[in-house]
N, C-alpha and C. Protein backbone atom coordinates (compact mmCIF):
# COMPACT_ATOMS: atom_id res chain seq x y z
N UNK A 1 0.84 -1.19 0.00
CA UNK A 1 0.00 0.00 0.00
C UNK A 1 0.87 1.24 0.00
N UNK A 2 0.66 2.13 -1.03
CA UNK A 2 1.20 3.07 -0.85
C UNK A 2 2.26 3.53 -1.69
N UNK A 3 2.27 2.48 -2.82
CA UNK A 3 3.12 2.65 -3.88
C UNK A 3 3.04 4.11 -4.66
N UNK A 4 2.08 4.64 -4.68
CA UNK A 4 1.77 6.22 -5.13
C UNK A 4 2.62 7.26 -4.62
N UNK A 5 3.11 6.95 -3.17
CA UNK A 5 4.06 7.96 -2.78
C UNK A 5 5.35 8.32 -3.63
N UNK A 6 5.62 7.32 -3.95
CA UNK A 6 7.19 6.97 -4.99
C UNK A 6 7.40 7.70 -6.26
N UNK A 7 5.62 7.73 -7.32
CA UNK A 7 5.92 8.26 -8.07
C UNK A 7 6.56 9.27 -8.70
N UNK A 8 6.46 10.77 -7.84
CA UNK A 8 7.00 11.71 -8.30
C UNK A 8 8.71 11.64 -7.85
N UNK A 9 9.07 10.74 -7.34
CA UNK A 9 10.44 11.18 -6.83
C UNK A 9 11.51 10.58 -7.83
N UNK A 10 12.23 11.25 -8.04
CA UNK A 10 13.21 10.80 -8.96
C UNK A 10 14.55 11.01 -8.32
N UNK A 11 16.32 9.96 -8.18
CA UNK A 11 17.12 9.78 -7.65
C UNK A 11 16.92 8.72 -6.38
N UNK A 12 17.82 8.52 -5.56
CA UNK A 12 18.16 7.49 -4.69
C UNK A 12 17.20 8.55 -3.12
N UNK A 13 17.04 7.12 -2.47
CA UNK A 13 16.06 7.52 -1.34
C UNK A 13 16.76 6.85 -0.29
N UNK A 14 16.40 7.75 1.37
CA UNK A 14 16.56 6.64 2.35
C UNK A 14 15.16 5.95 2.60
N UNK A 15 15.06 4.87 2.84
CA UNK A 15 14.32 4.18 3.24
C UNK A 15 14.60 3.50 4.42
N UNK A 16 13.62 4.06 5.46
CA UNK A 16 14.02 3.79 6.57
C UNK A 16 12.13 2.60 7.52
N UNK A 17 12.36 1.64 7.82
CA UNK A 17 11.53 0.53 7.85
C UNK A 17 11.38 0.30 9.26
N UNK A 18 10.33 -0.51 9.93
CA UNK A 18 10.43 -1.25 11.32
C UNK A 18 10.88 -2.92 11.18
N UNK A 19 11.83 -3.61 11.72
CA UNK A 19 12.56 -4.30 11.78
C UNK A 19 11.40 -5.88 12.68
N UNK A 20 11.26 -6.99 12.07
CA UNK A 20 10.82 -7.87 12.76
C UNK A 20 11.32 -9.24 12.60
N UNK A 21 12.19 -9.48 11.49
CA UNK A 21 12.72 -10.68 11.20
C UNK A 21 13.97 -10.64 10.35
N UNK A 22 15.22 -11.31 10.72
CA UNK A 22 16.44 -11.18 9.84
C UNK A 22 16.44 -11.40 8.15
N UNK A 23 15.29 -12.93 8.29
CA UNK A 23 15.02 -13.44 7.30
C UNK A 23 14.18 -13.12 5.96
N UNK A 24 13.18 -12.38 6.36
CA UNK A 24 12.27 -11.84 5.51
C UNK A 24 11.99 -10.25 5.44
N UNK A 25 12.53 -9.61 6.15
CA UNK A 25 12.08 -8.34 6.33
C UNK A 25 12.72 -7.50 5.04
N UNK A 26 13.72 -8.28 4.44
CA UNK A 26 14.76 -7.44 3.19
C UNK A 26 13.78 -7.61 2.13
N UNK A 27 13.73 -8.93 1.79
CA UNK A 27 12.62 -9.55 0.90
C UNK A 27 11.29 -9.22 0.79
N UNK A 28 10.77 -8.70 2.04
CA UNK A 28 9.26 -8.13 1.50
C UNK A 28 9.55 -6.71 1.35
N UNK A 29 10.23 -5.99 1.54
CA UNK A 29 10.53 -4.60 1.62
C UNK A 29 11.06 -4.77 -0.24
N UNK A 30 11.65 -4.86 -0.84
CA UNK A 30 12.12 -5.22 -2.22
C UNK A 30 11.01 -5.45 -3.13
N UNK A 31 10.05 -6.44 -2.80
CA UNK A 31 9.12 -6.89 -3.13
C UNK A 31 8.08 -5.65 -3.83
N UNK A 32 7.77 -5.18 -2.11
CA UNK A 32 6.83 -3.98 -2.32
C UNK A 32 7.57 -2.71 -3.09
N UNK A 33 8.49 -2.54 -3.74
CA UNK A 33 9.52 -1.20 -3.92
C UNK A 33 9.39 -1.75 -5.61
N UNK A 34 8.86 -0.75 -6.15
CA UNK A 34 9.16 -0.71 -7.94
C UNK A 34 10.13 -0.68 -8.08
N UNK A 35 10.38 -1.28 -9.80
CA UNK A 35 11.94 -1.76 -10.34
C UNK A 35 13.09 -1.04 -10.38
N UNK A 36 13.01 0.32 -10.44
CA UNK A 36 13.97 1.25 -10.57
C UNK A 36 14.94 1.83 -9.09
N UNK A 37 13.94 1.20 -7.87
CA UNK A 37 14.50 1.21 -6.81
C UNK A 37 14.97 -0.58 -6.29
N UNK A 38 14.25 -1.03 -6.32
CA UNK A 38 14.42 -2.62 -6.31
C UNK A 38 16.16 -2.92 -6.48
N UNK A 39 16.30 -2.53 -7.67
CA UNK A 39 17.62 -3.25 -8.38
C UNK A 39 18.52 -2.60 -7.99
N UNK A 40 18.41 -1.10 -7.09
CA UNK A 40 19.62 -0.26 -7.06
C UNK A 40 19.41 0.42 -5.59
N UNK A 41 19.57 -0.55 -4.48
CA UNK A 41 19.03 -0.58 -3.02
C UNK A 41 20.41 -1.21 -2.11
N UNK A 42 20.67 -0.64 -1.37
CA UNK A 42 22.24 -1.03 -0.74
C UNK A 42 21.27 -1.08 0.77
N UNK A 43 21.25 -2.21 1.81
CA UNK A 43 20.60 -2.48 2.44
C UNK A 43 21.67 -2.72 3.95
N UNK A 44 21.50 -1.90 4.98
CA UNK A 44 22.43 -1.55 6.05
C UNK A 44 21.77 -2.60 7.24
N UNK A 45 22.84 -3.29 7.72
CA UNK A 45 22.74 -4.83 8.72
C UNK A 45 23.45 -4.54 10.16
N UNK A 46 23.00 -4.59 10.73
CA UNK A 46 24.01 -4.22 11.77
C UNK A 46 25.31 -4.87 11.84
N UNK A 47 26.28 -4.21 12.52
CA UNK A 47 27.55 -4.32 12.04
C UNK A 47 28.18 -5.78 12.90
N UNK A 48 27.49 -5.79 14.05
CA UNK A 48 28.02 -7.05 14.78
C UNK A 48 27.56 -7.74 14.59
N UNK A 49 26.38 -8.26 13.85
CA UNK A 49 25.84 -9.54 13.36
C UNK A 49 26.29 -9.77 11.87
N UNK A 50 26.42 -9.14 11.23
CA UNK A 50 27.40 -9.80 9.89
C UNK A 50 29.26 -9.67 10.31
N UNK A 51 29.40 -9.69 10.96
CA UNK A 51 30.89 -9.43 11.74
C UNK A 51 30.67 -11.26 12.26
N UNK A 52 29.59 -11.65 13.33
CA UNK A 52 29.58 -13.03 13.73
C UNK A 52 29.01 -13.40 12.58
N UNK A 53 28.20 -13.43 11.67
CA UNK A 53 27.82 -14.11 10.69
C UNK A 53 29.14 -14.29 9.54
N UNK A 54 29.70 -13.26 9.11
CA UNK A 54 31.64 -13.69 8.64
C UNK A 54 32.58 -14.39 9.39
N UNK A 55 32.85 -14.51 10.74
CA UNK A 55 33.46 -15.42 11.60
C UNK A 55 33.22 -14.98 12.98
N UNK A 56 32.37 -16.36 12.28
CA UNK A 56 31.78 -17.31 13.65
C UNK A 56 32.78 -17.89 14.70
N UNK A 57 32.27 -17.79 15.86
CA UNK A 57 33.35 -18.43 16.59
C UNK A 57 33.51 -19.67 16.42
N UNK A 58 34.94 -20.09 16.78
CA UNK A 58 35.66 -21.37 16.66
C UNK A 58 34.90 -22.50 16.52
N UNK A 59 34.16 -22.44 18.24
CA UNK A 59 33.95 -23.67 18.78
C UNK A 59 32.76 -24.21 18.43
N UNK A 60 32.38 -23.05 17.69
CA UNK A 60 30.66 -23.88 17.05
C UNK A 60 31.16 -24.93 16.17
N UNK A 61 29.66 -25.83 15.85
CA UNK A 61 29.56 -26.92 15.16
C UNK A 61 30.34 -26.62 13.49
N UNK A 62 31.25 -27.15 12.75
CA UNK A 62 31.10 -26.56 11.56
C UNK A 62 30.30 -26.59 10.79
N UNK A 63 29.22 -27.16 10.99
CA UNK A 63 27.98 -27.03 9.70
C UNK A 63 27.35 -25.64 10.28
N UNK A 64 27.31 -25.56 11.52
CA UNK A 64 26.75 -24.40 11.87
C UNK A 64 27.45 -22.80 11.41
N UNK A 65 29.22 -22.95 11.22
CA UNK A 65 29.75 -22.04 11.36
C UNK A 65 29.65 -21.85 9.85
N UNK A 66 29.85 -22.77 9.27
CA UNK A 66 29.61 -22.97 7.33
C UNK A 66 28.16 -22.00 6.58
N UNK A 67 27.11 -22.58 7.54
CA UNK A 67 25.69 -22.22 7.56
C UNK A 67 25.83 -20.48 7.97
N UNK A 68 26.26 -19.72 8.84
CA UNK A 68 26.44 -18.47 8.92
C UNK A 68 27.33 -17.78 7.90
N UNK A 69 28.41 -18.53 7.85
CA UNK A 69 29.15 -18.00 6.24
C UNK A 69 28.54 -17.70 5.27
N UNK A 70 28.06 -18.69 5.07
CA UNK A 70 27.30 -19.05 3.44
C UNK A 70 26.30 -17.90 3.97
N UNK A 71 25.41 -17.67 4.69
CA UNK A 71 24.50 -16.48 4.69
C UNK A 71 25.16 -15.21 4.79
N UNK A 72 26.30 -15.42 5.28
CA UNK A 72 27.30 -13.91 4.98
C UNK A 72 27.26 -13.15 3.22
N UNK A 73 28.38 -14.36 2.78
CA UNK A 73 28.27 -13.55 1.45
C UNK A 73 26.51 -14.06 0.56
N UNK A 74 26.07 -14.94 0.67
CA UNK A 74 24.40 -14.21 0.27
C UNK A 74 24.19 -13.48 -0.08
N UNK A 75 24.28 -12.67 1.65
CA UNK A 75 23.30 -11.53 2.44
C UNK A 75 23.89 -10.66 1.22
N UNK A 76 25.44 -10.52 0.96
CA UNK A 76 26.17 -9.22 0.61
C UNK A 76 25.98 -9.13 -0.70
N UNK A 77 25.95 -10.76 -1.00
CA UNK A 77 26.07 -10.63 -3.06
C UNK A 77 24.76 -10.11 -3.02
N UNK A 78 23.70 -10.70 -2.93
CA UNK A 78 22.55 -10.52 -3.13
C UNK A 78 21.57 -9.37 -2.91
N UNK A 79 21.36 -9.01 -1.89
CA UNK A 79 21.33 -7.69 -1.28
C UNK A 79 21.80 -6.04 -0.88
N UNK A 80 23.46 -6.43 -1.44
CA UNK A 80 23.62 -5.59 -0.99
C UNK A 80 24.15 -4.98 0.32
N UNK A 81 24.44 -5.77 1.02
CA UNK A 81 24.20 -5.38 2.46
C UNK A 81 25.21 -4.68 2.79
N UNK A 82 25.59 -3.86 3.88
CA UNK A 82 26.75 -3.27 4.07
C UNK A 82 26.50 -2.62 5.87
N UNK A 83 27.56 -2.97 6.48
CA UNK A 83 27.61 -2.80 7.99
C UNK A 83 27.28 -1.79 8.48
N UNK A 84 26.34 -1.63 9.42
CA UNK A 84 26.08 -0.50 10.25
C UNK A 84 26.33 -0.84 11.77
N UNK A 85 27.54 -0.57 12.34
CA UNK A 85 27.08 -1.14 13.86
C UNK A 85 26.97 -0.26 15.06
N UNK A 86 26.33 -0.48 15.81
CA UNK A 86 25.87 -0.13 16.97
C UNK A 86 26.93 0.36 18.15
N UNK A 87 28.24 0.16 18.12
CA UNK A 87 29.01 0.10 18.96
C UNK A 87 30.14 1.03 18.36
N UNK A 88 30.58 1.15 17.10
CA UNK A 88 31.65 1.93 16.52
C UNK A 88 31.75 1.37 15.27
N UNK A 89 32.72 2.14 14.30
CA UNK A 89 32.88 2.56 12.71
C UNK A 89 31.98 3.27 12.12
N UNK A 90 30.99 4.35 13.14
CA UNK A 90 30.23 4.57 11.95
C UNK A 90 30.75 5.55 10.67
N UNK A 91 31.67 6.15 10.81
CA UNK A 91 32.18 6.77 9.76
C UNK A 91 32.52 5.78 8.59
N UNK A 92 32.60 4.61 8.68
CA UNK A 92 33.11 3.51 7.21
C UNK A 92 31.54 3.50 6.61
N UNK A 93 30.73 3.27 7.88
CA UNK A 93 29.55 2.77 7.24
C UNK A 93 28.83 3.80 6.32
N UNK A 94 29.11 4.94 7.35
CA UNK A 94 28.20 6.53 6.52
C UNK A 94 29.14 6.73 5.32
N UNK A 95 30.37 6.77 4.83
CA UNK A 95 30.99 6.56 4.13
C UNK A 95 30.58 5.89 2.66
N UNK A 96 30.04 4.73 3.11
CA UNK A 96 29.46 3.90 2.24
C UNK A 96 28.11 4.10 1.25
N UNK A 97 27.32 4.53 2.72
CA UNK A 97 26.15 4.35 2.15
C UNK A 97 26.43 6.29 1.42
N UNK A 98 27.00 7.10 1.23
CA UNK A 98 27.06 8.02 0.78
C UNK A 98 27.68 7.86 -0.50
N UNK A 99 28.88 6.79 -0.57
CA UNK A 99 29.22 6.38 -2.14
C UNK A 99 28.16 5.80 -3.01
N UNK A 100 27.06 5.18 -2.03
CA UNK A 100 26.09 4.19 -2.71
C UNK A 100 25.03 4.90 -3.42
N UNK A 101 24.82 6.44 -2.67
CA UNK A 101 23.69 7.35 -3.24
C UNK A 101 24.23 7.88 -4.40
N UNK A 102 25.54 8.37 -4.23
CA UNK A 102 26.08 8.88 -5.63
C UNK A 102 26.45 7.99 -6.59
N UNK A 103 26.43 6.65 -6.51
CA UNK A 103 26.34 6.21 -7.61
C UNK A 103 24.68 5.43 -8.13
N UNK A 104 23.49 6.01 -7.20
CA UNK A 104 22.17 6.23 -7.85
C UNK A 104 21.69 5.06 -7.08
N UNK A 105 22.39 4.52 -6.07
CA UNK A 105 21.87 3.47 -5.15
C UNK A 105 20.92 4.00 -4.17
N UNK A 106 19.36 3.77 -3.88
CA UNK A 106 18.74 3.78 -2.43
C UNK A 106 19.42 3.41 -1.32
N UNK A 107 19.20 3.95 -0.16
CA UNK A 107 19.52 2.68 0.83
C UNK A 107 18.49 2.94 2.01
N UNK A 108 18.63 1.14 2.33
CA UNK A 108 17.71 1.33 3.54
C UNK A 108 18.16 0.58 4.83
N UNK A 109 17.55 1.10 5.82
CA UNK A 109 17.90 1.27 7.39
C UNK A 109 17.01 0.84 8.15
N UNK A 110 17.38 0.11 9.11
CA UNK A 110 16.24 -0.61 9.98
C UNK A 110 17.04 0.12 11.30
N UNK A 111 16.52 1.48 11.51
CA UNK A 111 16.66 2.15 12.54
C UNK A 111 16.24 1.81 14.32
N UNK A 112 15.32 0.61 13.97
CA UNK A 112 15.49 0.32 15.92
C UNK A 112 16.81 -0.56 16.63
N UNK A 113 17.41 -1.11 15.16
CA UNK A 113 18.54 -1.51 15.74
C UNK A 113 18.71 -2.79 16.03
N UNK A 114 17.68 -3.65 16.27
CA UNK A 114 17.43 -4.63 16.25
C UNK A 114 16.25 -5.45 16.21
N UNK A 115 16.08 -6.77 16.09
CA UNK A 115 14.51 -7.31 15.28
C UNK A 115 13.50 -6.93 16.24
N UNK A 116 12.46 -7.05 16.19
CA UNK A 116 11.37 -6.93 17.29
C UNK A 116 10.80 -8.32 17.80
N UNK A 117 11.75 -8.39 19.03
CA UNK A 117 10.80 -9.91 20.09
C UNK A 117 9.94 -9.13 20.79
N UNK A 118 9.10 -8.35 21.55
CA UNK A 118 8.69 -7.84 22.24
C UNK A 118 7.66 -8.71 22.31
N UNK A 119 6.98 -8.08 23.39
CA UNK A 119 5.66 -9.35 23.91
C UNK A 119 4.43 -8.44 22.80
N UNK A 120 4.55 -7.26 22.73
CA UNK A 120 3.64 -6.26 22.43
C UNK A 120 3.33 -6.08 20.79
N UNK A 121 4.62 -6.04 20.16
CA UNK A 121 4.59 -5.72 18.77
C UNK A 121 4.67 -4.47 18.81
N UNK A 122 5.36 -3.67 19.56
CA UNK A 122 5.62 -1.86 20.03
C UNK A 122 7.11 -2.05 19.44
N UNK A 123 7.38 -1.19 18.71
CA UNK A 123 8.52 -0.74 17.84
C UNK A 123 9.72 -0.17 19.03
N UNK A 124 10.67 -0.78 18.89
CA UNK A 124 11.81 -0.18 19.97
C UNK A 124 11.86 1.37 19.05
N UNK A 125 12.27 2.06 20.41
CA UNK A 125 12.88 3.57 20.02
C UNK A 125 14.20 3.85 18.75
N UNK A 126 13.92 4.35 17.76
CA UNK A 126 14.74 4.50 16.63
C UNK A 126 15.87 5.32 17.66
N UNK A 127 17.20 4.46 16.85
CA UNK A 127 18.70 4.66 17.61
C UNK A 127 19.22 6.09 16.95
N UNK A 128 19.78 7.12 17.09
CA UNK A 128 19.95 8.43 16.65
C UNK A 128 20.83 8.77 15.60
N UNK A 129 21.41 7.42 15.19
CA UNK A 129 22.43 7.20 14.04
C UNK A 129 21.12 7.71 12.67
N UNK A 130 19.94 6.87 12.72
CA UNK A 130 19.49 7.29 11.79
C UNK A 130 19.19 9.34 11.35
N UNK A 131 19.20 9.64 12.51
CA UNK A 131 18.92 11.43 12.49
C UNK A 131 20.25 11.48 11.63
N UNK A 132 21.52 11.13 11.98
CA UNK A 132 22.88 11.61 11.58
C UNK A 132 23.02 11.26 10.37
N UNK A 133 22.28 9.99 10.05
CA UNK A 133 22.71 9.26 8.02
C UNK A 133 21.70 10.50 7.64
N UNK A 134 20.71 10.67 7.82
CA UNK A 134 19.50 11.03 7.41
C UNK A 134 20.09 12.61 6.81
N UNK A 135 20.77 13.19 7.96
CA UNK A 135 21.17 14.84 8.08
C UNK A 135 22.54 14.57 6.74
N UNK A 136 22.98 13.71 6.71
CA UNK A 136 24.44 14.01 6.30
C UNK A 136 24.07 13.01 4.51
N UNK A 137 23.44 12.79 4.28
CA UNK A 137 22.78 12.07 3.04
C UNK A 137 22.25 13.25 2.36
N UNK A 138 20.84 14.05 2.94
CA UNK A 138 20.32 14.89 2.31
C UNK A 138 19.99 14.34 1.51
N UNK A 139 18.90 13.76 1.20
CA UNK A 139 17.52 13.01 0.32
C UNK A 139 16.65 12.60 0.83
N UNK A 140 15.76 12.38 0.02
CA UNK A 140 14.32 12.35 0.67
C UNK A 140 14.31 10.89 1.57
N UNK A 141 13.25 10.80 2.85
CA UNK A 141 13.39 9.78 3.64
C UNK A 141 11.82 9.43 2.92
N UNK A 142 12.26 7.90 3.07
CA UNK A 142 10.73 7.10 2.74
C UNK A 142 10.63 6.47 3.57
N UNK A 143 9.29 6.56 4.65
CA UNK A 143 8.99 5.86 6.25
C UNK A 143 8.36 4.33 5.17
N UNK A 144 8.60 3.05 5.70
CA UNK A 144 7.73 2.06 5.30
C UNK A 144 7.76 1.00 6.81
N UNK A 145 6.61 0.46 6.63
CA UNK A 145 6.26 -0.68 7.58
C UNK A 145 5.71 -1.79 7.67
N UNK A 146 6.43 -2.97 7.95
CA UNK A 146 5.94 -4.49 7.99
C UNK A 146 4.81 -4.67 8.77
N UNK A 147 3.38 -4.81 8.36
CA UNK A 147 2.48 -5.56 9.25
C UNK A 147 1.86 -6.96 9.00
N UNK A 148 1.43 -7.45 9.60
CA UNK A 148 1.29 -9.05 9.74
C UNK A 148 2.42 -10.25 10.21
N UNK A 149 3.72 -9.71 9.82
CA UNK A 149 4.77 -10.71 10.26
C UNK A 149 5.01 -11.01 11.17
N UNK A 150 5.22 -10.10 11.99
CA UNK A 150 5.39 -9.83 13.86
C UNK A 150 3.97 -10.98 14.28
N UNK A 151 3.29 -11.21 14.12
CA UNK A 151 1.65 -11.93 14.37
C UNK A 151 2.40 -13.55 13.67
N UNK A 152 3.01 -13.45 12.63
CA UNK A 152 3.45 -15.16 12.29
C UNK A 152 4.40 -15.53 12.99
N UNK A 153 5.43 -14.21 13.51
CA UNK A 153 6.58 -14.80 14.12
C UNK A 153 5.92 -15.58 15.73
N UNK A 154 5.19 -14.32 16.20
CA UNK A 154 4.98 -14.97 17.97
C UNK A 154 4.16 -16.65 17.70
N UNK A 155 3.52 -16.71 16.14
CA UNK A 155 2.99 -17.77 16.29
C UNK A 155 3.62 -19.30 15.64
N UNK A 156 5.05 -18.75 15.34
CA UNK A 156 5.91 -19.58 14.81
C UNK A 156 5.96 -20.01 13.39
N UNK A 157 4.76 -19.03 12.78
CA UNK A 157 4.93 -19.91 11.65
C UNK A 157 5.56 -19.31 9.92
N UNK A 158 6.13 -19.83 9.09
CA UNK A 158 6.80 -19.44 7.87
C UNK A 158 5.76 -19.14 6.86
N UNK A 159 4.63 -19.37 6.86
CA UNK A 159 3.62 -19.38 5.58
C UNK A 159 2.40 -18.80 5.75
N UNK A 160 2.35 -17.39 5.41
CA UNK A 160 1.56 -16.71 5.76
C UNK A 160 0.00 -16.90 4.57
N UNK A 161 -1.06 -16.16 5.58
CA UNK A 161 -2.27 -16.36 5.05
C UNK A 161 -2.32 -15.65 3.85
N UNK A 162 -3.56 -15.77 2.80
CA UNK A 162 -3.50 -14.62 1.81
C UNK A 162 -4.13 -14.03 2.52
N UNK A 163 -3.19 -12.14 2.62
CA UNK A 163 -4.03 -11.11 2.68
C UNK A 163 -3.56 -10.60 3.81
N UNK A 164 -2.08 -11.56 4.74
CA UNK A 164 -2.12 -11.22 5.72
C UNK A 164 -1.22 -10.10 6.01
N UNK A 165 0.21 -10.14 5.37
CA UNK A 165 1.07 -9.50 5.08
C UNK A 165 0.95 -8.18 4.07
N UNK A 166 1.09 -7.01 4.56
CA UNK A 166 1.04 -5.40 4.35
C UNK A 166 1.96 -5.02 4.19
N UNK A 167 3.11 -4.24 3.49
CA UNK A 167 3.83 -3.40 3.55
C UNK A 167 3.18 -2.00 3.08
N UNK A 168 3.30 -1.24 4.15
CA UNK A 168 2.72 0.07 3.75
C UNK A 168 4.15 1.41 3.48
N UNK A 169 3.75 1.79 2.11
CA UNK A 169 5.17 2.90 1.85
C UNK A 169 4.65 4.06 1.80
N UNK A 170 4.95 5.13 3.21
CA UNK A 170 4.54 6.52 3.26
C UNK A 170 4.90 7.44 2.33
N UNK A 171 4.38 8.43 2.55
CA UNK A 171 5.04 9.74 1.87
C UNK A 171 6.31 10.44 2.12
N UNK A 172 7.24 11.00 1.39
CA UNK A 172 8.60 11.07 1.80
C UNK A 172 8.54 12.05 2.41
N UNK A 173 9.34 12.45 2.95
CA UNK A 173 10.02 13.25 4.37
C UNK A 173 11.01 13.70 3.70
N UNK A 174 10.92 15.47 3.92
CA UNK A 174 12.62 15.85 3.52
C UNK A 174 12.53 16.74 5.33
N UNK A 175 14.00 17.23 5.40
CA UNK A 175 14.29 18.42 6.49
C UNK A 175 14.69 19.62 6.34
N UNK A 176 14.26 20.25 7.03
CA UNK A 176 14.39 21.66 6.72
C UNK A 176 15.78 21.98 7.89
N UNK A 177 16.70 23.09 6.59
CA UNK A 177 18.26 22.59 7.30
C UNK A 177 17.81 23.34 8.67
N UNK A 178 19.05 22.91 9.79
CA UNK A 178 19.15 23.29 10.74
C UNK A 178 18.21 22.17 12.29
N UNK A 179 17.43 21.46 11.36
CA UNK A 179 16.43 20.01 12.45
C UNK A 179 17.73 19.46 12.96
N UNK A 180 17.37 19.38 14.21
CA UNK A 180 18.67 18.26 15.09
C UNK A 180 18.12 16.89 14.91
N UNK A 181 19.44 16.44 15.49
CA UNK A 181 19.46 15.18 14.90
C UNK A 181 18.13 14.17 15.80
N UNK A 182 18.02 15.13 16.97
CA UNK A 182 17.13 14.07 18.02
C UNK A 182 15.91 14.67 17.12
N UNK A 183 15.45 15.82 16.68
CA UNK A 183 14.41 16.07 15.67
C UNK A 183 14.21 15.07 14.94
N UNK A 184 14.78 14.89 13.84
CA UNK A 184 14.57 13.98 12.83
C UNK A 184 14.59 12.67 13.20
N UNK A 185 15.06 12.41 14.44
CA UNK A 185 15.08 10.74 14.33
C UNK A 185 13.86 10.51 15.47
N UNK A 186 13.31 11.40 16.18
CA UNK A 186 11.90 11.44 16.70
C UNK A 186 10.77 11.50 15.27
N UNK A 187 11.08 12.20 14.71
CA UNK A 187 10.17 12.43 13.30
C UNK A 187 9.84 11.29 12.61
N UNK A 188 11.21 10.54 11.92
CA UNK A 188 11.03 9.21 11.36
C UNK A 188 10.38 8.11 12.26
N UNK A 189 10.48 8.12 13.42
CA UNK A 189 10.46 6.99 14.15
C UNK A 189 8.53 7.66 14.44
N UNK A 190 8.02 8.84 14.38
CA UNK A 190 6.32 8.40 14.44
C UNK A 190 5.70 8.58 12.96
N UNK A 191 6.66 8.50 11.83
CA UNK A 191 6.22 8.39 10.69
C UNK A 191 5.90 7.33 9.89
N UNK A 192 6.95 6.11 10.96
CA UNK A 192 7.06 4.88 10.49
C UNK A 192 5.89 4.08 11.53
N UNK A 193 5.42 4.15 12.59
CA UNK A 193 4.66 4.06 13.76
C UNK A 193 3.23 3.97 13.18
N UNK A 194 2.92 5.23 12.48
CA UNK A 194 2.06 6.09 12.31
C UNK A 194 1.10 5.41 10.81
N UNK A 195 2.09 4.56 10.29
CA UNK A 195 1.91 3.70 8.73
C UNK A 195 0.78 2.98 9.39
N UNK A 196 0.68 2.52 10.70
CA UNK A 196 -0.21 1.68 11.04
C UNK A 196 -1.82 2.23 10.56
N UNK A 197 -2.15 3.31 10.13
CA UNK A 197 -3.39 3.70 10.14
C UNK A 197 -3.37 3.57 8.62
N UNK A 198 -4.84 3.16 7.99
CA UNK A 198 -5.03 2.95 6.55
C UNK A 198 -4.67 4.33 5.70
N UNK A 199 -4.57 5.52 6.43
CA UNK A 199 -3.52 6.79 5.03
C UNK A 199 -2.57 7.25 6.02
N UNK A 200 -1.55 6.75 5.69
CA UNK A 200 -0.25 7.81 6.25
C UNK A 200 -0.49 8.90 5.89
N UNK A 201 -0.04 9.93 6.61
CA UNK A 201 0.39 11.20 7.02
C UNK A 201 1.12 11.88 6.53
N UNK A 202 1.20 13.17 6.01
CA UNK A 202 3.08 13.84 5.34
C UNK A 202 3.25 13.89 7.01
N UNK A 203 4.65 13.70 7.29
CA UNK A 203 5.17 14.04 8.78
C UNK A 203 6.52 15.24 8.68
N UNK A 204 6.22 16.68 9.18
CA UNK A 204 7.37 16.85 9.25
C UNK A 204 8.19 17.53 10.91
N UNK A 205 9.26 17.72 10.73
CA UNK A 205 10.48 17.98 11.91
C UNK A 205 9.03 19.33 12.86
N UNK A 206 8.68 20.35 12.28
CA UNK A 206 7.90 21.29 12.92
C UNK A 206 6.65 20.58 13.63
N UNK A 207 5.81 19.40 13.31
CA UNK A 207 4.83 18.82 14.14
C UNK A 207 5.79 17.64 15.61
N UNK A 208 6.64 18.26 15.61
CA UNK A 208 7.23 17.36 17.08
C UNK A 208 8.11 18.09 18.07
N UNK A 209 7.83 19.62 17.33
CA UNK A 209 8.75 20.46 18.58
C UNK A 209 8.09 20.82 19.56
């Protein structure tokens, strides 16, 4: 839902998403995204889980440590992926994803930082790195959001109903210079929240001061 927002924009976008599964959350997000963004999407992982997913410790099983490899380069051929971590480098990573826009690449960000187990299905608080890519990118932000998956995960299961699974893609978000960074990353984080209602919202930095 929501593919209409996209039309008028022309060049590379952030796309910034709510996070519920390692496995599928890249794949339906791609899915829902027309061809011209689809094919040219550089997709940011946190930095310490493709760090253990490239080497694994020792003492694991080797089919197990083989099995995280092999999803290493996958993740990277396939997707795109490129490290964002939580703890330090972010200058390699912002680095990156700034070579990736100028050469006409999207990229997108799963700003809570990590998947959603919660008992609730309540979105952890977006981490403030995204205000800083967001400020230092300068392009339009596209809020989107996974619903129905979070509901298969608590119930364990891989094969969803028809009709059950939503990706909803808002209207883009630019900033007006001078928004701090806790601005904008309060902004994105009830724009992406906010997808939950059948018409998103334009959201901008002035409705949260």
């Amino acid at each position: 839902m929501g593919r209409e927002n996209l039309r008028s924009l022309r060049g590379p976008v952030l796309i910034v998403s709510n996070h519920i599964t390692r496995r599928a959350d890249i794949g339906l997000i791609l899915a829902a995204l027309p061809p011209r963004y689809r094919h040219l999407l550089a997709t940011a992982m946190g930095g310490e889980t493709l760090q253990n997913m490239r080497r694994p410790p020792r003492d694991w099983f080797f089919a197990r440590r083989w099995a995280y490899q092999l999803g290493y380069w996958l993740a990277t051929l396939l997707f795109n992926v490129f490290p964002l971590p939580q703890l330090s480098g972010f200058r390699e990573s912002f680095r990156f994803a700034g070579e990736s826009v100028d050469r006409g690449h999207s990229v997108l960000v799963f700003p809570e930082g990590e998947v959603n187990n919660s008992e609730d299905g309540l979105m952890a608080p977006f981490q403030s790195g995204i205000g800083l890519l967001a400020e230092n990118l300068r392009i339009p932000v596209v809020p989107m959001r996974l619903d129905g998956v979070w509901q298969m995960k608590r119930e364990h299961r891989r094969l969803a109903r028809f009709g059950e699974l939503t990706v909803r893609i808002g209207a883009p978000i630019t900033f007006p210079p001078g928004a701090s960074l806790d601005e904008i990353t309060r902004a994105l984080e009830f724009a992406v929240s906010s997808l939950q209602e059948p018409k998103a919202q334009r959201c901008d930095v002035a409705a949260h001061r």
